[in-house]
Protein backbone atom coordinates (compact mmCIF):
# COMPACT_ATOMS: atom_id res chain seq x y z
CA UNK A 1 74.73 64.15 106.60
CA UNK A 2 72.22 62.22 104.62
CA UNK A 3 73.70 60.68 101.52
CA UNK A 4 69.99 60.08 98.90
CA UNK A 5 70.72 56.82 97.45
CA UNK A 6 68.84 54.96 94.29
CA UNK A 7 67.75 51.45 95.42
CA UNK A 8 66.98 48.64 93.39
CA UNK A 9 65.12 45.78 95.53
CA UNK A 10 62.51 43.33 95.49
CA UNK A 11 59.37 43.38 96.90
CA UNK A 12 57.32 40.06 97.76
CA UNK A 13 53.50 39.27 97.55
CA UNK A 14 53.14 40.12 101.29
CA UNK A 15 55.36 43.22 100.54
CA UNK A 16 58.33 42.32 102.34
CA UNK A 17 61.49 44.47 100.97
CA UNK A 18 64.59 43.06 99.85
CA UNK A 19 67.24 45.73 98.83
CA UNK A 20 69.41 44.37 96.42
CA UNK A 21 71.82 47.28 94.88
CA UNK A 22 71.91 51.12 95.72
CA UNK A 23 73.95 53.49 93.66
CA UNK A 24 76.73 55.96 94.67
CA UNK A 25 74.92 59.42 93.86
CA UNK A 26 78.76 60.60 93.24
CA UNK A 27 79.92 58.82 90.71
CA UNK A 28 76.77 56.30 90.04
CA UNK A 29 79.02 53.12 90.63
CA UNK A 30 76.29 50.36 91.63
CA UNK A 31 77.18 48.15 95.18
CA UNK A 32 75.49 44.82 94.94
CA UNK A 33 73.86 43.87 98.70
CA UNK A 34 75.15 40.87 99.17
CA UNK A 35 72.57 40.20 102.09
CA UNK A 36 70.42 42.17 104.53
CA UNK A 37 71.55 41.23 108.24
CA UNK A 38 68.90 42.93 110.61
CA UNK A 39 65.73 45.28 109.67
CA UNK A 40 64.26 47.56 112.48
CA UNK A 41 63.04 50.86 113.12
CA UNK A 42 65.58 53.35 113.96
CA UNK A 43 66.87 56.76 114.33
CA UNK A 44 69.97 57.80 111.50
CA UNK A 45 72.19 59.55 114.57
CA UNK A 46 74.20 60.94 112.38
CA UNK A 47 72.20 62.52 109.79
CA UNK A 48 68.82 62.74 112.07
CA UNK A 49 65.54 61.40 111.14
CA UNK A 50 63.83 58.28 111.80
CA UNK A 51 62.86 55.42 109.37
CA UNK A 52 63.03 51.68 108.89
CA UNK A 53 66.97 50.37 109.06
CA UNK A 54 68.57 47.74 106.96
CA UNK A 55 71.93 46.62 108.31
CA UNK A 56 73.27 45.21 105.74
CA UNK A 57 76.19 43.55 104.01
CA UNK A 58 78.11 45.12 101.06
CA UNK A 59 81.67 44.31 99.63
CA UNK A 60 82.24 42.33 103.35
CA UNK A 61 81.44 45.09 105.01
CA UNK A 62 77.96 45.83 107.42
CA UNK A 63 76.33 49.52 106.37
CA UNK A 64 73.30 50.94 107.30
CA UNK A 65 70.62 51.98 104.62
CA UNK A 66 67.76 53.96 106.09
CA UNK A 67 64.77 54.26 104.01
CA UNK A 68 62.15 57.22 105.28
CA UNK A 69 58.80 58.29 103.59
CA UNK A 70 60.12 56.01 101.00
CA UNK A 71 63.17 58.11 100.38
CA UNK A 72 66.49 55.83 100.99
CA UNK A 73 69.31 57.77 102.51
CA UNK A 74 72.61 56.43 104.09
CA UNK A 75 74.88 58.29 106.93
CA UNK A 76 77.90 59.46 104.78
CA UNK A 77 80.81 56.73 105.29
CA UNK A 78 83.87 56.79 103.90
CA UNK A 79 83.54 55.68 100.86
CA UNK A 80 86.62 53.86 100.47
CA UNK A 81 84.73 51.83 103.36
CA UNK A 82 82.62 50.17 100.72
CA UNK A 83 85.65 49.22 98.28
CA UNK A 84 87.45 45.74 98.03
């Protein structure tokens, strides 16, 4: 299942992307990214579709953000995963 997520990031002059924040669509609590780990193309196995992966780090823990046609999604976790 494909959670749709609000991102905040950064973009450089060469138009690298940095996420920096997304927002729970559920109750619109805000999880800083406290850094990006690994950026590829890949498949979201769970939820299906194919975009560009950032493995990331949030509240010590490594999630996946998946952004496709410019539309940011993440496999539904637990989200307890993502609280301290």
């Amino acid at each position: 299942m494909k959670i749709p997520l609000t991102i905040n990031l950064d973009v450089n002059s060469v138009g690298m992307i940095r996420p920096r924040y997304f927002i729970w669509p559920d109750n619109g609590k805000a999880y800083v990214i406290d850094r990006v780990i690994d950026i590829c193309r890949a498949a979201a196995l769970k939820a299906g579709g194919v975009g560009t992966r950032y493995r990331c780090r949030v509240c010590g823990k490594e999630v996946d953000i998946f952004c496709d046609d410019n539309k940011w999604f993440m496999e539904k976790p637990d989200p307890q995963k993502l609280d301290k």
